[in-house]
N, C-alpha and C. Protein backbone atom coordinates (compact mmCIF):
# COMPACT_ATOMS: atom_id res chain seq x y z
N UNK A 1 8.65 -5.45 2.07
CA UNK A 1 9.79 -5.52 2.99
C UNK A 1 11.09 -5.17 2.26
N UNK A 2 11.07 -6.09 0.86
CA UNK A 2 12.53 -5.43 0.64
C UNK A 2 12.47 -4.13 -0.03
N UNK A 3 11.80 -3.31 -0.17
CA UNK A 3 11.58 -1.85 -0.43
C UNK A 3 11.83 -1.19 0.50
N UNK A 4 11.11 -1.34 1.94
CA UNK A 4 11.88 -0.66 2.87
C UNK A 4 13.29 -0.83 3.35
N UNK A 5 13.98 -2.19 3.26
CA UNK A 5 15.30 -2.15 3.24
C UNK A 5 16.35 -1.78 2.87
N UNK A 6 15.77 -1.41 1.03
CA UNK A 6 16.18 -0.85 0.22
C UNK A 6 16.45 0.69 0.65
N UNK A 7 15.07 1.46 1.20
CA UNK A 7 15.02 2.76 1.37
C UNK A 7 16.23 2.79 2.54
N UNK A 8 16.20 2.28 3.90
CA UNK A 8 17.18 2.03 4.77
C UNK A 8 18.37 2.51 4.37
N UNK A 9 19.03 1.64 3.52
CA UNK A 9 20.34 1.26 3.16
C UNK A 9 20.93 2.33 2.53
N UNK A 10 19.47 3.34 1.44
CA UNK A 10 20.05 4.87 0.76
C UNK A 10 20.01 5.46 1.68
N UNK A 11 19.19 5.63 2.60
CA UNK A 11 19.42 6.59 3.79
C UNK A 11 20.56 6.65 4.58
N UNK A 12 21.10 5.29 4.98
CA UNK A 12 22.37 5.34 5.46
C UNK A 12 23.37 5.43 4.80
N UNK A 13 23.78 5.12 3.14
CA UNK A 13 24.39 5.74 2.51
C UNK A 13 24.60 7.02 2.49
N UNK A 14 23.65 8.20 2.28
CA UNK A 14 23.19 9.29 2.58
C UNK A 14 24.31 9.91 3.82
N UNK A 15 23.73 9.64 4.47
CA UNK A 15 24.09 9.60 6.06
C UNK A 15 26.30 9.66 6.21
N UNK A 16 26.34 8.86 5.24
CA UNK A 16 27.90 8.18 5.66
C UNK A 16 28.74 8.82 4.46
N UNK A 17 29.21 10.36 4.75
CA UNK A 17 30.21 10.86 3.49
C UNK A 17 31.54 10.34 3.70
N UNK A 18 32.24 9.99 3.18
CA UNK A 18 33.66 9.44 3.69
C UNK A 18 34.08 8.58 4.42
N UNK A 19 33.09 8.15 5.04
CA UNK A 19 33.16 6.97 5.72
C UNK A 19 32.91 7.63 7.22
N UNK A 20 32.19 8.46 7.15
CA UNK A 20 31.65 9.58 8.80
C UNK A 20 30.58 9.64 8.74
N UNK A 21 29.96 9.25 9.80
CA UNK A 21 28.67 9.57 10.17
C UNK A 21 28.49 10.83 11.16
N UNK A 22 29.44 11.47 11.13
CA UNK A 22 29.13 13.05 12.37
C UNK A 22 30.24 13.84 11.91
N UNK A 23 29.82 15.41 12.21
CA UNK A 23 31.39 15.97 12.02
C UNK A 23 31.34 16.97 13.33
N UNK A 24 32.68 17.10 13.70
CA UNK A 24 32.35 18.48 14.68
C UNK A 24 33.12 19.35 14.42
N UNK A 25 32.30 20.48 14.76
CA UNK A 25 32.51 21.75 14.49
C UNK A 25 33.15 22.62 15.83
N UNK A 26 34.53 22.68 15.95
CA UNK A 26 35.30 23.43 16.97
C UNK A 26 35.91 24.55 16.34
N UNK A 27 36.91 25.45 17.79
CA UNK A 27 37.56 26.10 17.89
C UNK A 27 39.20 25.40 17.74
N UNK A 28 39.71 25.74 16.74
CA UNK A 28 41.52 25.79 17.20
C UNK A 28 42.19 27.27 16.60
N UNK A 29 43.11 27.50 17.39
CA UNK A 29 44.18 28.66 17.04
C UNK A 29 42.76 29.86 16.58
N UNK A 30 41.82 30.06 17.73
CA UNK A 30 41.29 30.81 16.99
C UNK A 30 39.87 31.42 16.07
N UNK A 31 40.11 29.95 15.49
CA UNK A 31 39.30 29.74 14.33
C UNK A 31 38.11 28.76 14.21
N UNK A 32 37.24 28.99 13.24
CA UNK A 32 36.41 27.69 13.59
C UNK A 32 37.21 26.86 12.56
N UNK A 33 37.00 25.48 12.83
CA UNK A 33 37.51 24.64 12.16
C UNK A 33 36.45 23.23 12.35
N UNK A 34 36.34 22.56 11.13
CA UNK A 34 35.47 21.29 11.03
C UNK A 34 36.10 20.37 10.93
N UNK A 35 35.68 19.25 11.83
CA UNK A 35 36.42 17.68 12.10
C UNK A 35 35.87 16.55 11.82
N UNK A 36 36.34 15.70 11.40
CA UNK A 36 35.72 14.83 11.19
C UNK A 36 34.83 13.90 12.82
N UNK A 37 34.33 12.75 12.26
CA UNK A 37 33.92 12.28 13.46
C UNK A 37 34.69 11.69 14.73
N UNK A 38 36.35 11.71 14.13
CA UNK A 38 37.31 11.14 15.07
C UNK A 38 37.82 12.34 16.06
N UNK A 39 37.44 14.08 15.46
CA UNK A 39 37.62 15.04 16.12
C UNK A 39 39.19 15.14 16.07
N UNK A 40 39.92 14.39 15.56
CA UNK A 40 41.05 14.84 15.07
C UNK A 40 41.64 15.26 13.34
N UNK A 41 41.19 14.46 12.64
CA UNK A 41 41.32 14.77 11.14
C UNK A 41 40.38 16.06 10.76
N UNK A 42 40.97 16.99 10.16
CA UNK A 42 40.31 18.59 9.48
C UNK A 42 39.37 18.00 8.60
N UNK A 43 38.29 18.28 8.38
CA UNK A 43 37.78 18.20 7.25
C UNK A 43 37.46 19.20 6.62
N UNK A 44 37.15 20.63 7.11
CA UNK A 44 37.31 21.96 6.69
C UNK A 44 37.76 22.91 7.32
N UNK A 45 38.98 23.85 7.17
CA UNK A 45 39.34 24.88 7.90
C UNK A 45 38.53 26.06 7.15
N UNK A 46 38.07 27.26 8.20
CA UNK A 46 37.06 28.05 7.67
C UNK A 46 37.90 29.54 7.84
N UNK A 47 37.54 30.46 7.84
CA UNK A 47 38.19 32.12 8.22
C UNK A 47 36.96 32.78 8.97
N UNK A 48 36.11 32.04 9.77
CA UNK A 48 35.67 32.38 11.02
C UNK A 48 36.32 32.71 12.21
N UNK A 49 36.39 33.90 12.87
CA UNK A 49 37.08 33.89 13.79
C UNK A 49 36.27 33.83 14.96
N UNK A 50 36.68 33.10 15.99
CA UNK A 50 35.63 32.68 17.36
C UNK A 50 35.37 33.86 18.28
N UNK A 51 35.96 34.78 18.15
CA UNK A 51 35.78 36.05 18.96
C UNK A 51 34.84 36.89 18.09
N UNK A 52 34.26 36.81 17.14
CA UNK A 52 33.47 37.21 16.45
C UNK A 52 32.37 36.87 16.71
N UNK A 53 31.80 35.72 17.27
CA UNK A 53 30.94 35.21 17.32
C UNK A 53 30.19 35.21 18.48
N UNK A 54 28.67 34.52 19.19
CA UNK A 54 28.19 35.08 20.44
C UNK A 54 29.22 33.70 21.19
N UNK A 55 28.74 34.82 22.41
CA UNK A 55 29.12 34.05 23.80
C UNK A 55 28.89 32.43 24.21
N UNK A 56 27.86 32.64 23.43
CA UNK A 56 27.27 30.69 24.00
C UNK A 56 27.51 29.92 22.58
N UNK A 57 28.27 30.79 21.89
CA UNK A 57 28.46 29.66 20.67
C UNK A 57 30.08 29.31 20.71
N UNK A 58 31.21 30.63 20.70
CA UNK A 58 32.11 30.42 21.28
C UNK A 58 32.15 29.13 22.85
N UNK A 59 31.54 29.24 23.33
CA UNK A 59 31.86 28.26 25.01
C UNK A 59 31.56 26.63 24.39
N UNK A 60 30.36 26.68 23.01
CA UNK A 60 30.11 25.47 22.50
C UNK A 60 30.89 24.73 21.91
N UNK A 61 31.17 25.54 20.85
CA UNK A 61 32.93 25.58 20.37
C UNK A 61 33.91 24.60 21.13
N UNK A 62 33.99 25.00 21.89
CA UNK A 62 35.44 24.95 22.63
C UNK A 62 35.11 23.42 22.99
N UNK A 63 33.84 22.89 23.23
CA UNK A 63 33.94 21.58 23.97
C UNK A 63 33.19 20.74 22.35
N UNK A 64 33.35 21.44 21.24
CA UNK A 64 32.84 20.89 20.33
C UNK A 64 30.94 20.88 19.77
N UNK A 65 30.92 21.00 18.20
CA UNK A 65 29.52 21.24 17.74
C UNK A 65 29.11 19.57 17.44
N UNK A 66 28.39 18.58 17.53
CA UNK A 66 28.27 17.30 17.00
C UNK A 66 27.12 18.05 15.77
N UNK A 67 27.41 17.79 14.57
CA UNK A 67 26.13 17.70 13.93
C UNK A 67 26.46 16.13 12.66
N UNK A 68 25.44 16.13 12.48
CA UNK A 68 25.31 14.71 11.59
C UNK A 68 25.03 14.45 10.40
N UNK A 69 25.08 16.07 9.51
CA UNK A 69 25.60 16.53 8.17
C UNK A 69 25.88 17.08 7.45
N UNK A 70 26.34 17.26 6.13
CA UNK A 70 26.94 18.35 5.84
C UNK A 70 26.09 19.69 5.40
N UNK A 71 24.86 19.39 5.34
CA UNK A 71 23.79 20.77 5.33
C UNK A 71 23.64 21.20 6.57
N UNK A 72 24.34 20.26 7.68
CA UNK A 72 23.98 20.90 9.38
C UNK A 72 25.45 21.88 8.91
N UNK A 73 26.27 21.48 8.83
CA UNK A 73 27.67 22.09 8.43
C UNK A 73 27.81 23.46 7.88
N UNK A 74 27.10 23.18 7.10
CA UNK A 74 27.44 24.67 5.90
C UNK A 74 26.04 25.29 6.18
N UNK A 75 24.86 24.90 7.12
CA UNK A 75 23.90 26.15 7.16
C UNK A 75 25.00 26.79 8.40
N UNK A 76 25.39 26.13 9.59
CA UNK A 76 26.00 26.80 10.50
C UNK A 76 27.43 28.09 9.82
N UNK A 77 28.04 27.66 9.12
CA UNK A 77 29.08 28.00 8.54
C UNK A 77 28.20 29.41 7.72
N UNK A 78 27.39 29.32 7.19
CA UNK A 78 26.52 30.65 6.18
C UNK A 78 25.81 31.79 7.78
N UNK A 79 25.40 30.84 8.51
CA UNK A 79 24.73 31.74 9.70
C UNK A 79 25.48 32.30 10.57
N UNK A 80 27.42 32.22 10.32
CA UNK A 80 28.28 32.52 11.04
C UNK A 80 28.89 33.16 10.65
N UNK A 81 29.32 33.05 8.83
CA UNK A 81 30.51 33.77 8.52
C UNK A 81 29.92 35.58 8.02
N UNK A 82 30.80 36.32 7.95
CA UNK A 82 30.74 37.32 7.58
C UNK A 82 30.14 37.75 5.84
């Protein structure tokens, strides 16, 4: 039992960079830009431009990406940028 609790507790460590458990991935001025889980604090501005990108990812954009880490983050960011 306390081995699996143990495992738990790294996983949710894991899980929690900065004290976030989600980030989203929007559109402002443009651009893609990454937020934290409050969707107001930047956590990365990128040089993606949203008109570059397809149709149903731009419209996703706009109402926000939820993903829940930073390898969801930066594979999207490598499968997007130029």
């Amino acid at each position: 039992q306390r081995v699996r609790d143990e495992a738990k507790q790294e996983a949710k460590a894991k899980t929690q960079v900065d004290g976030e458990t989600c980030y989203y991935i929007k559109e402002k001025d443009g651009y893609v830009i990454v937020y934290k889980g409050d969707q107001k604090t930047v956590y990365e501005y990128t040089s993606i431009l949203v008109e570059t990108l397809p149709d149903e990812i731009e419209e996703l954009l706009k109402k926000g990406i939820k993903v829940d880490s930073l390898s969801q983050i930066y594979g999207f960011l490598e499968n997007y940028s130029s």
